[in-house]
N, C-alpha and C. Protein backbone atom coordinates (compact mmCIF):
# COMPACT_ATOMS: atom_id res chain seq x y z
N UNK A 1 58.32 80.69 114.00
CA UNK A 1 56.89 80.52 113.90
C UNK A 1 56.58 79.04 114.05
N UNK A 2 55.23 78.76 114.90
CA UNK A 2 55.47 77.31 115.24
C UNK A 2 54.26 76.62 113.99
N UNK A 3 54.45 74.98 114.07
CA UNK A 3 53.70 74.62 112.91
C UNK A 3 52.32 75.07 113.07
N UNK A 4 51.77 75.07 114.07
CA UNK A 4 50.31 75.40 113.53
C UNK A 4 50.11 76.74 113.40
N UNK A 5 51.03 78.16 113.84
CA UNK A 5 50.40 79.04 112.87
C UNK A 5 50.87 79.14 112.27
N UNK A 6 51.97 78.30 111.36
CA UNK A 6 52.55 78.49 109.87
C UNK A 6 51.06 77.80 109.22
N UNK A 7 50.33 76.90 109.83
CA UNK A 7 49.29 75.96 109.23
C UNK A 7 48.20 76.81 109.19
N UNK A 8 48.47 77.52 110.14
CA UNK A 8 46.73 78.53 110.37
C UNK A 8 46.93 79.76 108.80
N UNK A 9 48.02 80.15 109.13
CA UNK A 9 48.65 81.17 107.81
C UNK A 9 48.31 80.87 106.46
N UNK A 10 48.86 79.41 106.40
CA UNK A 10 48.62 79.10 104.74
C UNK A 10 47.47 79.06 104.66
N UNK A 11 46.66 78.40 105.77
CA UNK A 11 44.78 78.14 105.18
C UNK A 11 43.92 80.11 105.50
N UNK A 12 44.48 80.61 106.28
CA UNK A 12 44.22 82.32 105.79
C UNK A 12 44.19 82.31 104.43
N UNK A 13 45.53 81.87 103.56
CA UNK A 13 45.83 82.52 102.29
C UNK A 13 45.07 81.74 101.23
N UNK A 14 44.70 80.50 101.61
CA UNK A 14 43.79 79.75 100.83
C UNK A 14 42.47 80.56 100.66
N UNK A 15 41.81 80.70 102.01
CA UNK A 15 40.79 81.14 102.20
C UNK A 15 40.64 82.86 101.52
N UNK A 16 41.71 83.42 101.91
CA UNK A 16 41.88 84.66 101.08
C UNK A 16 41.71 84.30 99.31
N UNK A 17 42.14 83.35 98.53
CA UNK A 17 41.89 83.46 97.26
C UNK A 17 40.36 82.82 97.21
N UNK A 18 39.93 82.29 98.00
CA UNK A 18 38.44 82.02 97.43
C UNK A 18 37.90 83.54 97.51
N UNK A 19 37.91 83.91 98.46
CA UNK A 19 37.08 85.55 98.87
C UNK A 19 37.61 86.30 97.20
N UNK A 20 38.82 86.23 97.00
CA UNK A 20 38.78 87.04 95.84
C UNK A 20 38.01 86.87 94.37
N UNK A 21 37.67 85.49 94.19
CA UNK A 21 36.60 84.96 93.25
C UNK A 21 35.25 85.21 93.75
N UNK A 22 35.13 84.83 95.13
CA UNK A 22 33.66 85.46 95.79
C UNK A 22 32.82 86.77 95.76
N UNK A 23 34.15 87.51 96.18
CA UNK A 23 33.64 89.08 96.68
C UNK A 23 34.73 89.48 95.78
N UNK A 24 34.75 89.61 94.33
CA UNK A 24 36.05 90.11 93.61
C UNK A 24 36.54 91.90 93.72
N UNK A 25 35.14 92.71 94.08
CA UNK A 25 35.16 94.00 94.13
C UNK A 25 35.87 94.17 95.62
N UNK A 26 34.84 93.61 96.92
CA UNK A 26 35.78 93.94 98.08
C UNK A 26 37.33 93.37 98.45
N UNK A 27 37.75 92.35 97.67
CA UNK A 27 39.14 92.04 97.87
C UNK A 27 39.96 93.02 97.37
N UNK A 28 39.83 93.65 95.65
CA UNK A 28 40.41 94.64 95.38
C UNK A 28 40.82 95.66 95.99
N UNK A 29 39.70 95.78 96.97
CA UNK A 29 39.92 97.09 97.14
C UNK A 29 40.72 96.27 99.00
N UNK A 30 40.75 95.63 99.36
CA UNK A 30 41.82 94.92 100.45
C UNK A 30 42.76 95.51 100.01
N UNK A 31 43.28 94.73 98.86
CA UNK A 31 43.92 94.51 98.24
C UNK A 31 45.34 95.92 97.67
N UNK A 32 43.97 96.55 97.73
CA UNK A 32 44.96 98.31 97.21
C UNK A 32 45.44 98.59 98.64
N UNK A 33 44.70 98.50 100.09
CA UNK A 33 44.66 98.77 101.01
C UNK A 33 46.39 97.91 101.68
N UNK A 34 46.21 97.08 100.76
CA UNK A 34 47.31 96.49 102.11
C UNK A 34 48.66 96.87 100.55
N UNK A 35 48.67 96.95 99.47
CA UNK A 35 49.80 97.42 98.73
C UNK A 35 50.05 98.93 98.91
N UNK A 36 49.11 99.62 99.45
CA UNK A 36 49.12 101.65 99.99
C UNK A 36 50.21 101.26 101.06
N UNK A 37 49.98 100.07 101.88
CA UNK A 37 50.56 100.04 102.92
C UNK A 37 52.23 99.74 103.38
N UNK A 38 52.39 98.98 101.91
CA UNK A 38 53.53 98.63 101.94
C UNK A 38 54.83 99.44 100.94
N UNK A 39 53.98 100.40 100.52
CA UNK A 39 55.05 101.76 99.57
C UNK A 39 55.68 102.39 100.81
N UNK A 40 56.95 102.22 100.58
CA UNK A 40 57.83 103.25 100.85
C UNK A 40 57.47 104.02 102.01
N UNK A 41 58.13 104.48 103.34
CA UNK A 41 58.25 105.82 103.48
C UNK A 41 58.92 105.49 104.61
N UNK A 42 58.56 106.49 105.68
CA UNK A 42 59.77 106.55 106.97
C UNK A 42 59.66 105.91 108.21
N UNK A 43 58.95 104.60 107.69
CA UNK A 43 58.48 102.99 108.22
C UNK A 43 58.99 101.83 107.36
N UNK A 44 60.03 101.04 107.94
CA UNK A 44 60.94 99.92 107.37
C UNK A 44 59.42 98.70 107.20
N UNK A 45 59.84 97.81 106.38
CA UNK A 45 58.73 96.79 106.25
C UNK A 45 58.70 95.93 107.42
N UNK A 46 59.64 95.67 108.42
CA UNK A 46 59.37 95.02 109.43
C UNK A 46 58.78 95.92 110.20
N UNK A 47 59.07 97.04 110.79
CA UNK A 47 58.24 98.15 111.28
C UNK A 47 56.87 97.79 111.30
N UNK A 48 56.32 97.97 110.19
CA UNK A 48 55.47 98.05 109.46
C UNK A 48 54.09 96.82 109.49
N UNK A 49 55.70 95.92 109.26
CA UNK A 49 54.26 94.23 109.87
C UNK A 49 54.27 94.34 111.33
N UNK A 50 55.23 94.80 112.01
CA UNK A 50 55.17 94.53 113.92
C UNK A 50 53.94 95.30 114.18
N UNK A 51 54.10 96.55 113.74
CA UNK A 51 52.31 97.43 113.72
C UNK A 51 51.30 96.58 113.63
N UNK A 52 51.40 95.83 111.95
CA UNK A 52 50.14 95.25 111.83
C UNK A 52 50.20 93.72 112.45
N UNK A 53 51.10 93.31 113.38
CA UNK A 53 51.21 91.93 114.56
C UNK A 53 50.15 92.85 115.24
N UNK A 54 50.78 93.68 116.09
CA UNK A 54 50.07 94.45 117.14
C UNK A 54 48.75 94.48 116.77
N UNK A 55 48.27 95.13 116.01
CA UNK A 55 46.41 95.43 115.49
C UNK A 55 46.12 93.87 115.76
N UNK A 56 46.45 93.01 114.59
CA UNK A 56 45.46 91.17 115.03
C UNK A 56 45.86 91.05 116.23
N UNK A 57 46.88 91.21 117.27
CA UNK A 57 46.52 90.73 118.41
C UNK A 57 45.66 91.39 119.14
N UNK A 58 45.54 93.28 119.05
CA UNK A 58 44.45 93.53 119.87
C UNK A 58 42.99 93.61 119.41
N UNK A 59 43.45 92.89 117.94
CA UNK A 59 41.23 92.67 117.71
C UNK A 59 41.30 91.22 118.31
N UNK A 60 42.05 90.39 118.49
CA UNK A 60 41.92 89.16 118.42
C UNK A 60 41.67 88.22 117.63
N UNK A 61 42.21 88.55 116.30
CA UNK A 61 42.48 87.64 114.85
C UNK A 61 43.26 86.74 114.78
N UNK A 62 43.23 85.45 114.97
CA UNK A 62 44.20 84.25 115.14
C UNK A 62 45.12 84.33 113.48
N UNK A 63 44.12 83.89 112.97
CA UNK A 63 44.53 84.32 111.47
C UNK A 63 45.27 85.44 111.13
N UNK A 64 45.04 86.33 111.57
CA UNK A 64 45.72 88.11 111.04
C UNK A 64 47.09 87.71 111.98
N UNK A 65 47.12 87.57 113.20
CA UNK A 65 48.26 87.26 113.95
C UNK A 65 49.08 86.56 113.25
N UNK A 66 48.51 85.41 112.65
CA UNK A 66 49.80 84.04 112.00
C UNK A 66 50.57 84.79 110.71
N UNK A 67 49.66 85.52 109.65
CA UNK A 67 49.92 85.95 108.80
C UNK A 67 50.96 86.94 109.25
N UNK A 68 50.66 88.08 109.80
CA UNK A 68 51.37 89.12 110.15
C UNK A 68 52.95 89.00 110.83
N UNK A 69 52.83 87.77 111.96
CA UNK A 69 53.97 87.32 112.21
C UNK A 69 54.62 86.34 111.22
N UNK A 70 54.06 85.55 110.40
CA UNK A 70 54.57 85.44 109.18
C UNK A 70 55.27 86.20 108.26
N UNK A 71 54.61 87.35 108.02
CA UNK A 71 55.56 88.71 107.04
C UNK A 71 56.56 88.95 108.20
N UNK A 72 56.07 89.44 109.11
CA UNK A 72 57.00 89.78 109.71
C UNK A 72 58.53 89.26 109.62
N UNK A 73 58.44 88.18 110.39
CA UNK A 73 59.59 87.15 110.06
C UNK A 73 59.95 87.55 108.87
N UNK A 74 59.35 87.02 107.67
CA UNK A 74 60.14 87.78 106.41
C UNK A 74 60.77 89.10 105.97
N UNK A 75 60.19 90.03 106.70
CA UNK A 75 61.07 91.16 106.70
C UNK A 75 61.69 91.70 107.92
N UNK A 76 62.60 90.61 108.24
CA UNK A 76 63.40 90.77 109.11
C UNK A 76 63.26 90.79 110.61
N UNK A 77 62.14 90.33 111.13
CA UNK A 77 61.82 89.86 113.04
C UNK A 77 61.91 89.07 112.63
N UNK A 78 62.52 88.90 114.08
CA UNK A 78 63.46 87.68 114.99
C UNK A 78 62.31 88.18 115.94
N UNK A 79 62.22 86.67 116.75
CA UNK A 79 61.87 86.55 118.57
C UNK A 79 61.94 87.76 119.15
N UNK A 80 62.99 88.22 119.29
CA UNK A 80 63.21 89.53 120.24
C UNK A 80 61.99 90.91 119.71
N UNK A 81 62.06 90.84 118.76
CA UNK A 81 61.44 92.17 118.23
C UNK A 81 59.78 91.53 118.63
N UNK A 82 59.16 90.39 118.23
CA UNK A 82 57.87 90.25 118.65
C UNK A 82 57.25 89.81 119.97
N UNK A 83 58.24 89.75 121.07
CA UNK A 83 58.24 90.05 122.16
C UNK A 83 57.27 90.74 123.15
N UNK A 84 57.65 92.23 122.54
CA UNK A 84 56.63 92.91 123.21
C UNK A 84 55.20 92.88 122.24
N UNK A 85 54.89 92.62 121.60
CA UNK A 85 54.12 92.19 120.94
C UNK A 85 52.94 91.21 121.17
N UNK A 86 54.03 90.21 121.82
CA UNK A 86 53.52 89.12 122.76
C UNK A 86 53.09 89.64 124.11
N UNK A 87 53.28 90.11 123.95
CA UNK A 87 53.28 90.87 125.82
C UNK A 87 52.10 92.02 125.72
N UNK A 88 51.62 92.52 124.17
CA UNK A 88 50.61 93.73 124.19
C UNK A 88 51.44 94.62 124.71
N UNK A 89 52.50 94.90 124.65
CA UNK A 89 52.80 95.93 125.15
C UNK A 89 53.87 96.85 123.61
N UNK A 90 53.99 96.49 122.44
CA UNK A 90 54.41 96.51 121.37
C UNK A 90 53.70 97.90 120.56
């Protein structure tokens, strides 16, 4: 991940904790939305973030992209796997 969307990522997550003091009801409920997402089932957690790479790149979320390929990377993509991803074709 290169420095500026590791830079774009962290200021997402900044910006994500103001919204949760702001809008404390609609973050919660983000919030349940993206922990539903990450229980268990017959989708690995990298799986899982490459999906949600794919979605920010085809709304066109700079932010959702950095983040997502951020998790990603953490649960296990490498280059190769976000590839097609890069390509929209993922």
């Amino acid at each position: 991940m290169g420095k500026k969307s590791l830079k774009l990522a962290n200021k997402l997550s900044s910006v994500i904790a103001v919204l949760r003091h702001g809008i404390p009801k609609t973050m919660k409920s983000f919030s349940a939305l993206a922990t539903a997402a990450q229980i268990d089932s017959r989708l690995d957690a990298k799986t899982k973030e490459l999906i949600a790479t794919e979605i920010a790149v085809a709304v066109r979320c700079g932010g959702c992209i950095a983040l997502h390929v951020k998790a990603a990377g953490q649960s296990g993509a490498y280059k190769p796997h976000l590839e097609p991803v890069r390509l929209g074709a993922g």
